[in-house]
C-alpha atoms as a PDB file:
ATOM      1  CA  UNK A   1     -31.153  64.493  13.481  1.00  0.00           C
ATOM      2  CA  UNK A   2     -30.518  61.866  11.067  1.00  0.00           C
ATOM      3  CA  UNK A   3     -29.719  58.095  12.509  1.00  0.00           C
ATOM      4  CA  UNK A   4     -26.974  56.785  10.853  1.00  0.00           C
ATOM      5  CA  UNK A   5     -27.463  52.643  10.284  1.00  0.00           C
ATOM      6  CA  UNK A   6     -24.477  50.223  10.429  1.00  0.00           C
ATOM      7  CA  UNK A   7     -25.448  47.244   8.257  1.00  0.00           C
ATOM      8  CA  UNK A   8     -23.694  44.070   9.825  1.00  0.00           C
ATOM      9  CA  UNK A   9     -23.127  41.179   7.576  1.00  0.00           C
ATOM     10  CA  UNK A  10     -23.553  37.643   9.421  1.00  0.00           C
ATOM     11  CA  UNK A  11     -20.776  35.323   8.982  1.00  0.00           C
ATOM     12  CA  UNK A  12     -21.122  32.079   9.001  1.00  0.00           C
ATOM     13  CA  UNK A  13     -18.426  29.765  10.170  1.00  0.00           C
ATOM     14  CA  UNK A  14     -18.282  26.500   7.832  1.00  0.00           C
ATOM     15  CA  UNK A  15     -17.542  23.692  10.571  1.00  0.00           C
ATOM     16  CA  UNK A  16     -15.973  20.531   8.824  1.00  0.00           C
ATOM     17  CA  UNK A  17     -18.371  17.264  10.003  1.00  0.00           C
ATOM     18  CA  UNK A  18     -17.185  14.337   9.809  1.00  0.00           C
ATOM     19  CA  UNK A  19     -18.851  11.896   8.048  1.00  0.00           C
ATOM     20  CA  UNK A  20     -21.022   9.224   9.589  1.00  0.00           C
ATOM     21  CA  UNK A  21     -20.007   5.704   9.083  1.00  0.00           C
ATOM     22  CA  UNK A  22     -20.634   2.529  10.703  1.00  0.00           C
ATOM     23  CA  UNK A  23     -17.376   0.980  11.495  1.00  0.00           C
ATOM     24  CA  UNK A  24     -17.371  -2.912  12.242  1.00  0.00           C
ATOM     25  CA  UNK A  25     -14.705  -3.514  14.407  1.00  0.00           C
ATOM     26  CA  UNK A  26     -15.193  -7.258  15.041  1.00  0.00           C
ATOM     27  CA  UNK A  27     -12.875  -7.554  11.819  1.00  0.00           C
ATOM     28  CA  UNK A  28      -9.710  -9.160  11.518  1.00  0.00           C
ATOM     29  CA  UNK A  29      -7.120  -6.819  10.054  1.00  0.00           C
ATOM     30  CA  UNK A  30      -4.475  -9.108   8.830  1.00  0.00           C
ATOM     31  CA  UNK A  31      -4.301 -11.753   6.398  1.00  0.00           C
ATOM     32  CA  UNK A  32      -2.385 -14.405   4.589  1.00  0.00           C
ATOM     33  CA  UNK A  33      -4.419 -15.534   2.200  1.00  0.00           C
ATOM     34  CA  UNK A  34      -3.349 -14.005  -0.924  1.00  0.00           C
ATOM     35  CA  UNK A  35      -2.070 -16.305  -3.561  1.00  0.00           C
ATOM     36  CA  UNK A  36       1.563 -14.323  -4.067  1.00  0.00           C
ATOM     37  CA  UNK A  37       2.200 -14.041  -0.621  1.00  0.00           C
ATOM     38  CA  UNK A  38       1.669 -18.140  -0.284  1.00  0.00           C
ATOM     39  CA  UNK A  39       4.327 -18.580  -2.881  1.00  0.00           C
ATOM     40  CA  UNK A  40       6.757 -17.488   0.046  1.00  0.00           C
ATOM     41  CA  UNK A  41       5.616 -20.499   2.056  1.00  0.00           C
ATOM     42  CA  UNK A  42       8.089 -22.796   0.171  1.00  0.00           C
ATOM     43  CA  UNK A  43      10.524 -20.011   1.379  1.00  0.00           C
ATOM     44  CA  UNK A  44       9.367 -20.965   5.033  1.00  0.00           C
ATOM     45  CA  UNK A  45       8.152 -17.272   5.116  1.00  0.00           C
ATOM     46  CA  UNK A  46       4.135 -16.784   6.621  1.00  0.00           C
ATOM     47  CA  UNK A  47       3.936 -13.718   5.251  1.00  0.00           C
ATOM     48  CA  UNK A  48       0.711 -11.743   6.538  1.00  0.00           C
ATOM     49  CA  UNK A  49      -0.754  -8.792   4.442  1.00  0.00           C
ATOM     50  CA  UNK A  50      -2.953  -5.602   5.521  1.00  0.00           C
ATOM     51  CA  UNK A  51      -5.308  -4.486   2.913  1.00  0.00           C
ATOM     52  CA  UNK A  52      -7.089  -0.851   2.906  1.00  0.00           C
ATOM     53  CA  UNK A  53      -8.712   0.580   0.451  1.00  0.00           C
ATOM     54  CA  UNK A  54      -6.000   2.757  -1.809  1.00  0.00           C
ATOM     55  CA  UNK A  55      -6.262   6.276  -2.805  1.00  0.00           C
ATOM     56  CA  UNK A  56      -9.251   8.575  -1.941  1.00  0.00           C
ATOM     57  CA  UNK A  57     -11.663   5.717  -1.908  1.00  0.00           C
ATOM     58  CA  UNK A  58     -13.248   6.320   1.505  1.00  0.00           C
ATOM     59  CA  UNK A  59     -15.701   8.945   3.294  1.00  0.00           C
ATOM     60  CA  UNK A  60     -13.027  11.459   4.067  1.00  0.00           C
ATOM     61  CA  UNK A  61     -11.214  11.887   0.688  1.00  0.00           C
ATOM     62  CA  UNK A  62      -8.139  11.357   2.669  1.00  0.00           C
ATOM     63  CA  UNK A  63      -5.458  10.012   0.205  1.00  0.00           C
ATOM     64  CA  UNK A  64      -3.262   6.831   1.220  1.00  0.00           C
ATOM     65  CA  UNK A  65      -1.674   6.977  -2.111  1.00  0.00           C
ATOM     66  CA  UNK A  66      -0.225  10.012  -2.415  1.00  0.00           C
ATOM     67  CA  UNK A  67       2.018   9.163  -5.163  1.00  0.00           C
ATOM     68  CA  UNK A  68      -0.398   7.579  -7.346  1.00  0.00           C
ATOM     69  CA  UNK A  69      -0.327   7.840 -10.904  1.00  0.00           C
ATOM     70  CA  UNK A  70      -3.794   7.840 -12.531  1.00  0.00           C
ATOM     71  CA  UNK A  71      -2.488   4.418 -14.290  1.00  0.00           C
ATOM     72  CA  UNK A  72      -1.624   3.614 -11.076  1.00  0.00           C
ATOM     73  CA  UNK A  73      -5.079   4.028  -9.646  1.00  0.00           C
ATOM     74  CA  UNK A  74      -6.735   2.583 -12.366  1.00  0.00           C
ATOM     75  CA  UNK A  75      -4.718  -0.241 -12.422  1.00  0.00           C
ATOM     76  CA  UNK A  76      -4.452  -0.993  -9.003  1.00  0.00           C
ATOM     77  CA  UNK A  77      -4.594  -5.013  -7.302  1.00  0.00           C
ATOM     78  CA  UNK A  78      -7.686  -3.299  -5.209  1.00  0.00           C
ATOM     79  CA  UNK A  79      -9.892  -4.008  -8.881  1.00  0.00           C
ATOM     80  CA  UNK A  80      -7.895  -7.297  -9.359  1.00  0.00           C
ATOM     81  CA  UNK A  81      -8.336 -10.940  -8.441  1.00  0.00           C
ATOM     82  CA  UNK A  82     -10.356 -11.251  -4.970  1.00  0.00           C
ATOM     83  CA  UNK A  83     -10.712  -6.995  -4.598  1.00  0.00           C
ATOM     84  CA  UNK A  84     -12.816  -7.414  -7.624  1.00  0.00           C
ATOM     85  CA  UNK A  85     -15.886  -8.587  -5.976  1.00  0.00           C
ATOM     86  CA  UNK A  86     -17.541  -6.169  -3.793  1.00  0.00           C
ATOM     87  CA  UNK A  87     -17.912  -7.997  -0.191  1.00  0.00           C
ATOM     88  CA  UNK A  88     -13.671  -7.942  -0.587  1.00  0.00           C
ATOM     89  CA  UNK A  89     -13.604  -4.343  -1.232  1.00  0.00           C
ATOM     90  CA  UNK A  90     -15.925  -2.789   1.468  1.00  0.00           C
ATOM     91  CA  UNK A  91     -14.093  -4.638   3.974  1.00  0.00           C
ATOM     92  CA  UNK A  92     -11.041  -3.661   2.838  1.00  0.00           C
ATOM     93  CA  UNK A  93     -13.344  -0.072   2.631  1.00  0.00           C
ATOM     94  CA  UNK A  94     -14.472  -0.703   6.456  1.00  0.00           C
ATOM     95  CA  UNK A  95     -11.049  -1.398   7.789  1.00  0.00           C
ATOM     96  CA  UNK A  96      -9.729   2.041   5.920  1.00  0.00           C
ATOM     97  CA  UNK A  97     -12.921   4.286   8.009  1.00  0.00           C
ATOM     98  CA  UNK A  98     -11.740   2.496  11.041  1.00  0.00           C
ATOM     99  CA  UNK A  99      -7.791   3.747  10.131  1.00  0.00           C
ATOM    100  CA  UNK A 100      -9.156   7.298   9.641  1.00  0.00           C
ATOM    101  CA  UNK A 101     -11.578   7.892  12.329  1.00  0.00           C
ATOM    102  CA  UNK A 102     -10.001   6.168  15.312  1.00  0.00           C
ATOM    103  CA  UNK A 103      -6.316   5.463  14.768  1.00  0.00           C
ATOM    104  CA  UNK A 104      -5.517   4.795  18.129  1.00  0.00           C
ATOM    105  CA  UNK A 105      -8.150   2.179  18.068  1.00  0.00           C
ATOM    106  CA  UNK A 106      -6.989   0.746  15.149  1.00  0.00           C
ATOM    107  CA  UNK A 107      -3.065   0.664  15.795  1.00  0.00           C
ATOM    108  CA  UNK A 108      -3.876  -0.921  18.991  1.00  0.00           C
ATOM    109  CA  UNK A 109      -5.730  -3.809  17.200  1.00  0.00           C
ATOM    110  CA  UNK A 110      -2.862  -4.458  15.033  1.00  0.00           C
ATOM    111  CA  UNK A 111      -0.234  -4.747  17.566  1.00  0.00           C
ATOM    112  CA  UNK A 112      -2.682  -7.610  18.985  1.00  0.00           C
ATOM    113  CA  UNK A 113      -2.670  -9.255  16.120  1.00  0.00           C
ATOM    114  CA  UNK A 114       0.799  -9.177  15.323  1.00  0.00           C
ATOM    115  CA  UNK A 115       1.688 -10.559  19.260  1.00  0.00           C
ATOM    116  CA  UNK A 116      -1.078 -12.983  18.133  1.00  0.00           C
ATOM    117  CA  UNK A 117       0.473 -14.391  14.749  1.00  0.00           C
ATOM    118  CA  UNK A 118       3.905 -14.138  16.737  1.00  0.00           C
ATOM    119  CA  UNK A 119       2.966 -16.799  18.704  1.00  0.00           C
ATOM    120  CA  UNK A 120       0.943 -18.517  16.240  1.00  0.00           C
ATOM    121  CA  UNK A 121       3.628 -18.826  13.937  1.00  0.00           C
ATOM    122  CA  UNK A 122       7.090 -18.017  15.048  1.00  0.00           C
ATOM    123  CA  UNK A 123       7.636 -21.431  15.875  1.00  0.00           C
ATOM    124  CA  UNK A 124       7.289 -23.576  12.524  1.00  0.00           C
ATOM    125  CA  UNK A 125       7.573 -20.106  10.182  1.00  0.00           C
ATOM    126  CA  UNK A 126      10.165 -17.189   9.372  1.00  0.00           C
ATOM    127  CA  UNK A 127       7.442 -14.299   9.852  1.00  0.00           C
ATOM    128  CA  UNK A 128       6.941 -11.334   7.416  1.00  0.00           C
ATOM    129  CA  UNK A 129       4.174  -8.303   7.387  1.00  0.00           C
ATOM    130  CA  UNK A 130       3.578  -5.970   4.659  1.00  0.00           C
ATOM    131  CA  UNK A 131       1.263  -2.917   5.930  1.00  0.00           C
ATOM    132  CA  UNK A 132       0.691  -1.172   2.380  1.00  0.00           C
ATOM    133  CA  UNK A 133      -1.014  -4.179   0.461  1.00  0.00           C
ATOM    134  CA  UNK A 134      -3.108  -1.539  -1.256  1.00  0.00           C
ATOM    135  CA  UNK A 135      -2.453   1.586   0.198  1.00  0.00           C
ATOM    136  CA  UNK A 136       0.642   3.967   0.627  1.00  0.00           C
ATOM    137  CA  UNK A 137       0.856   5.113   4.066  1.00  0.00           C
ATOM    138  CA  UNK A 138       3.965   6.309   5.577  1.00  0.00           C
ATOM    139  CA  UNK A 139       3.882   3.499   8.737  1.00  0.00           C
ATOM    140  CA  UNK A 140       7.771   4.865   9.901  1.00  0.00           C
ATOM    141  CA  UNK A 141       5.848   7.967  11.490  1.00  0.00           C
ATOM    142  CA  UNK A 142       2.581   6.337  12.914  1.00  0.00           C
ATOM    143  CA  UNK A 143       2.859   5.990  16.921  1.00  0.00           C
ATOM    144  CA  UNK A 144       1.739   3.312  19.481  1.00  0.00           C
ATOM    145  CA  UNK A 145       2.688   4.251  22.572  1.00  0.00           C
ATOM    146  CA  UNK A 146       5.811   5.799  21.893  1.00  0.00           C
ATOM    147  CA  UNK A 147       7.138   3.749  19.397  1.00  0.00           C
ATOM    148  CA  UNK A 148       6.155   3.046  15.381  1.00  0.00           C
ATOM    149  CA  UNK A 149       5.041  -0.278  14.529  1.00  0.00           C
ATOM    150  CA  UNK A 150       8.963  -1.643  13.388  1.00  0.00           C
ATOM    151  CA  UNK A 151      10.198  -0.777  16.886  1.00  0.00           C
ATOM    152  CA  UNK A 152       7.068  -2.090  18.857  1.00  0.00           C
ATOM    153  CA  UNK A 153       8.376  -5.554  16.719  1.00  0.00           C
ATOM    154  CA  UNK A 154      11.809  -5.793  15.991  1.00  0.00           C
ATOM    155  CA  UNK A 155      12.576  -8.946  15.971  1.00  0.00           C
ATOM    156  CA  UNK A 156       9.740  -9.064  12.655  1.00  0.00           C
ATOM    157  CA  UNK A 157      10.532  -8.037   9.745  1.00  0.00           C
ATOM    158  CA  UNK A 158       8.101  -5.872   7.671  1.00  0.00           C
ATOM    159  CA  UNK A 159       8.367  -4.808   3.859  1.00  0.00           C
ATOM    160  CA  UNK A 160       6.517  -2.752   1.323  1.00  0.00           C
ATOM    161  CA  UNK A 161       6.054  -1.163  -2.080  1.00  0.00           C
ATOM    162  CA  UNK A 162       6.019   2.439  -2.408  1.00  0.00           C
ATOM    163  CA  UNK A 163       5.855   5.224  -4.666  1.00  0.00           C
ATOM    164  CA  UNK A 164       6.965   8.062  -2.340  1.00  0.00           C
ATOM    165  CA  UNK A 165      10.978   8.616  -3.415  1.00  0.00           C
ATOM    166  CA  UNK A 166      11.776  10.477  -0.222  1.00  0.00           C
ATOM    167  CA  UNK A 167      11.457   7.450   1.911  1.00  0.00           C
ATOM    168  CA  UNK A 168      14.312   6.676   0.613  1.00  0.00           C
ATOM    169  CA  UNK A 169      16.393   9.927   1.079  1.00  0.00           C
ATOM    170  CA  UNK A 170      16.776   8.434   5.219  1.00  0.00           C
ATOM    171  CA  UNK A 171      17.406   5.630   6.998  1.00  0.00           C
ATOM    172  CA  UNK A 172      14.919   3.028   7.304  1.00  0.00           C
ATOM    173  CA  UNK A 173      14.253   1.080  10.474  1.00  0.00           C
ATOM    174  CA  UNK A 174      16.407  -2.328   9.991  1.00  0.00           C
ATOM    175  CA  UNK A 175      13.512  -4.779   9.895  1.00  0.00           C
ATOM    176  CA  UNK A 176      11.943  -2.695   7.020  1.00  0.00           C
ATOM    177  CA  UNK A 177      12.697  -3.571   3.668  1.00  0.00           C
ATOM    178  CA  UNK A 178      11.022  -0.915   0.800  1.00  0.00           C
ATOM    179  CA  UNK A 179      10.811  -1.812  -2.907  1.00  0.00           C
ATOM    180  CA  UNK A 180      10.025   1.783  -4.950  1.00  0.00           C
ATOM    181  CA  UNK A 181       7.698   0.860  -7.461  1.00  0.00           C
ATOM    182  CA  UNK A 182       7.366   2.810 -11.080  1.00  0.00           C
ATOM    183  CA  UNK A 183       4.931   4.406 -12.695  1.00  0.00           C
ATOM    184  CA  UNK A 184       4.275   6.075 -15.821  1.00  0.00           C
ATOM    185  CA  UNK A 185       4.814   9.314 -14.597  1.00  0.00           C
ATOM    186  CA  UNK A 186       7.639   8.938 -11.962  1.00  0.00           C
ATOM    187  CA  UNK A 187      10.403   6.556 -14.551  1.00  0.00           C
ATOM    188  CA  UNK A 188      12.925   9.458 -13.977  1.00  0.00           C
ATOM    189  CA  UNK A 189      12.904   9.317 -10.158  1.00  0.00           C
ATOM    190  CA  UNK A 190      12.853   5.356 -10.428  1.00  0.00           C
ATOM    191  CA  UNK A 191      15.916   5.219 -12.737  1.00  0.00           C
ATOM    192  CA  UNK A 192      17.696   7.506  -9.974  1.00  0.00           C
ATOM    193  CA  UNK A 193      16.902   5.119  -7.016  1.00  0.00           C
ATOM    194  CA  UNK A 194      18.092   2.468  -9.175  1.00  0.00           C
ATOM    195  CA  UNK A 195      21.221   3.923  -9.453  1.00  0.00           C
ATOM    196  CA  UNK A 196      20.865   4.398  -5.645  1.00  0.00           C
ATOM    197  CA  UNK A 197      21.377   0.440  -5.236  1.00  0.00           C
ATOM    198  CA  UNK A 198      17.718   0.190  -4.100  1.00  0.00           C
ATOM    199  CA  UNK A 199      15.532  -2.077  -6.134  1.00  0.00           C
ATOM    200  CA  UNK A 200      11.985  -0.928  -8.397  1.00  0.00           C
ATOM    201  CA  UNK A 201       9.262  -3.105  -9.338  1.00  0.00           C
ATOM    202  CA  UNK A 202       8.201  -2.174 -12.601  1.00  0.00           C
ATOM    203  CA  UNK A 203       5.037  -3.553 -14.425  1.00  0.00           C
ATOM    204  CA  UNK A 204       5.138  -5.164 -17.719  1.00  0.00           C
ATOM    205  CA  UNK A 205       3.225  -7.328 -19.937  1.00  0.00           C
ATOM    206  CA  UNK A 206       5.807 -10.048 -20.148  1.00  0.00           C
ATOM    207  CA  UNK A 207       8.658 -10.028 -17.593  1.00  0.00           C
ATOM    208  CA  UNK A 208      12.064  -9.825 -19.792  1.00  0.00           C
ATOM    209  CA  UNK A 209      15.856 -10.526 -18.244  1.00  0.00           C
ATOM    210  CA  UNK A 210      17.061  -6.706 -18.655  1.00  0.00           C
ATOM    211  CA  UNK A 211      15.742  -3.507 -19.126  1.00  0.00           C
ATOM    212  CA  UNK A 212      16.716  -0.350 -19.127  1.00  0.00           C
ATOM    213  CA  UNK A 213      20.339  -1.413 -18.156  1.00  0.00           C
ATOM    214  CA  UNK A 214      19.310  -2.835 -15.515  1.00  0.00           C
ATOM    215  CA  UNK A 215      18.905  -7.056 -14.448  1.00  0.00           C
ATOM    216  CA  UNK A 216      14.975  -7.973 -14.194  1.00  0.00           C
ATOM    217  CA  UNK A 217      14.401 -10.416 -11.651  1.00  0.00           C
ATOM    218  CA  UNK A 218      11.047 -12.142 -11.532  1.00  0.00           C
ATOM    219  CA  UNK A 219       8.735 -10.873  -8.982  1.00  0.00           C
ATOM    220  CA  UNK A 220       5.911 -12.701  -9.260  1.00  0.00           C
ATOM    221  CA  UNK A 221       7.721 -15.896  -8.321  1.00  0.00           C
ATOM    222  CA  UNK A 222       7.426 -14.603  -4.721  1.00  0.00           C
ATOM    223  CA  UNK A 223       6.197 -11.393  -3.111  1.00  0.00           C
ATOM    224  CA  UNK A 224       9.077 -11.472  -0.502  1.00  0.00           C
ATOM    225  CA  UNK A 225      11.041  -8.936  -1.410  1.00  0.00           C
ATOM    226  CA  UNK A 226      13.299  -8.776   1.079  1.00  0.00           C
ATOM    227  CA  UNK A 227      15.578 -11.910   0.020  1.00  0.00           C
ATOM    228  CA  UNK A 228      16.085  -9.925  -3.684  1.00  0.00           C
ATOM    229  CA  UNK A 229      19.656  -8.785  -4.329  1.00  0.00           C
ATOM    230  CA  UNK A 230      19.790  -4.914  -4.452  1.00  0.00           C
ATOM    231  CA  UNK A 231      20.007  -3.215  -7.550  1.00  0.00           C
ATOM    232  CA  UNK A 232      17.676  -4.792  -9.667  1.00  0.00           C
ATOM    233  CA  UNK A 233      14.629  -4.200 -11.459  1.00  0.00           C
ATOM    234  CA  UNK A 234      11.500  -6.487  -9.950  1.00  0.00           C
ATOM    235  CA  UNK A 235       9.876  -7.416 -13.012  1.00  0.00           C
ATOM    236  CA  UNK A 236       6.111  -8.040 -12.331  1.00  0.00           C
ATOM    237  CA  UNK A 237       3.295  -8.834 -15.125  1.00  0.00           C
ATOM    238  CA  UNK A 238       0.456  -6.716 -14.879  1.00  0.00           C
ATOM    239  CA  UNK A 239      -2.734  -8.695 -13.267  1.00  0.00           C
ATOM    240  CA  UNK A 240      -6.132  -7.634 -15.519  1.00  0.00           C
ATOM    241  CA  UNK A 241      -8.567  -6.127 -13.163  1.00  0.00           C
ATOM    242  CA  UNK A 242     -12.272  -7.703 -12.829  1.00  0.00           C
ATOM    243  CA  UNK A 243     -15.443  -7.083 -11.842  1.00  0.00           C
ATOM    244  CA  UNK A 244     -16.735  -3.456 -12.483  1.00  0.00           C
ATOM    245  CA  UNK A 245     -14.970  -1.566 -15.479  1.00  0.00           C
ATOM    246  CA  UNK A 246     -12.261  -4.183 -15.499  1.00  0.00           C
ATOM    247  CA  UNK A 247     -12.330  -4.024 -19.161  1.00  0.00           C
ATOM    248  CA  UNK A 248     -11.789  -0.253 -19.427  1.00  0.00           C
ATOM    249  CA  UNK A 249      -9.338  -0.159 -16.363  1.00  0.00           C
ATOM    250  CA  UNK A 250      -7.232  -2.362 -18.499  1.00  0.00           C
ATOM    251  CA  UNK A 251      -7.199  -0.144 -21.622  1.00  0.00           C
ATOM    252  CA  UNK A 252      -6.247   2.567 -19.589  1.00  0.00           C
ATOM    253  CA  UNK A 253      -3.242   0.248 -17.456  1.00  0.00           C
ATOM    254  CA  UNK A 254      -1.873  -0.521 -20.821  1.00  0.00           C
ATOM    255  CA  UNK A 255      -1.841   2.628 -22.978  1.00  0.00           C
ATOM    256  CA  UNK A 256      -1.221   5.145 -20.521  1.00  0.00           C
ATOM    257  CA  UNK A 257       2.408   4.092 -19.980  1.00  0.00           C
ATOM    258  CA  UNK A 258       1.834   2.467 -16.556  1.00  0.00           C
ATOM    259  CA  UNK A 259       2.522  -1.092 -17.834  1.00  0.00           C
ATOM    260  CA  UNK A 260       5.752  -1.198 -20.182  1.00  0.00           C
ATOM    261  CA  UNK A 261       4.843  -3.359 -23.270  1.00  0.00           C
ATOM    262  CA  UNK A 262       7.750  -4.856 -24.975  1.00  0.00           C
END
């Protein structure tokens, strides 16, 4: 009597890991040191600023910049000014692990430091946050404790740049003000949210009066967008990168369509 022989194949079950990092959490989150933001001081605005590392750069490959053109990537104020040396950008680095791998943790630290600069400031200051100094992320739908981070302060009001169009298809809470921001590979969608009556900042290598139809208004005279009237293009002149590859990262910026040369 023959034995008949039923070869099994083992399967194996890839399980994800995540990566290990060490995560310094003894790390402010905020700041207002940033030399546009300070212009808003004459304003009486403090304005403070979060800064994350943008697109893929961190363990995880999660993207914060969805959107992100690869001008827009190259090009971005991470490289530039302060983000050029590399004790800025592995903070910036370490706050973006700490976003990823314990969010609760991390939204919790922010709402302290928000009640903090609230009493801080609030008394001699008008006081603004922008969450997506170098990042992308989609703050309406993050949670603490019921609430996202505009209702959990509504009395503060918060603004942004973004590059994701359908932020704009519903209402936005009322102390958020968003600016779309072009690319070289999303013009069409910014010419239709101009037409909207919502405002684009567009990158250029000299800031003119009108473009495209439209009235440029200078942004770089102030980073607080929320006082601009609506309809307008926000010129802004593109800021070389330094440090590492700065010199090729501007090549790219300025022949791939990303800044508009006139």
């Amino acid at each position: 009597m023959l034995e008949s022989v039923v070869r099994v194949k083992k399967v194996t079950k890839t399980v994800y890991v995540k990566p290990t990092v060490n995560i310094r959490k003894n790390v402010s989150l905020l700041t207002f040191k940033n030399h546009k933001t300070v212009k808003g001081e004459k304003l009486g605005i403090k304005t403070l600023i979060l800064y994350l590392s943008p697109y893929k750069d961190n363990s995880m490959g999660k993207n914060l910049c969805p959107k992100a053109s690869a001008g827009c990537s190259k090009a971005c104020l991470f490289n530039s000014g302060h983000g050029g040396f590399d004790m800025v950008a592995n903070a910036r680095r370490n706050k973006t692990e700490w976003f990823l791998q314990d969010r609760a943790g991390f939204v919790s630290t922010l709402v302290n430091e928000i009640e903090t600069a609230v009493k801080k400031y609030s008394k001699d200051w008008v006081l603004a946050i922008r969450l997506n100094g170098t990042s992308d992320i989609v703050w309406e739908n993050i949670k603490h404790e019921g609430k996202n981070i505009f209702e959990t302060f509504p009395d503060i009001q918060f603004y942004d740049y973004t590059k994701i169009a359908n932020r704009f298809d519903k209402p936005l809470p009322t102390n958020y003000h968003l600016t779309f921001s072009r690319s070289e590979t999303n013009e069409n969608e910014a010419m239709e949210i101009l037409k909207r009556g919502f405002n684009v900042a567009w990158v250029f290598n000299k800031v003119p009066n009108f473009h495209a139809g439209y009235k440029v208004i200078n942004g770089d005279d102030s980073d607080v967008r929320v006082n601009d009237e609506k309809g307008v293009i926000v010129g802004l002149k593109y800021k070389n990168a330094t440090g590492k590859n700065g010199k090729e990262l501007n090549i790219h910026a300025k022949t791939s369509g990303f800044v508009t040369i006139l």
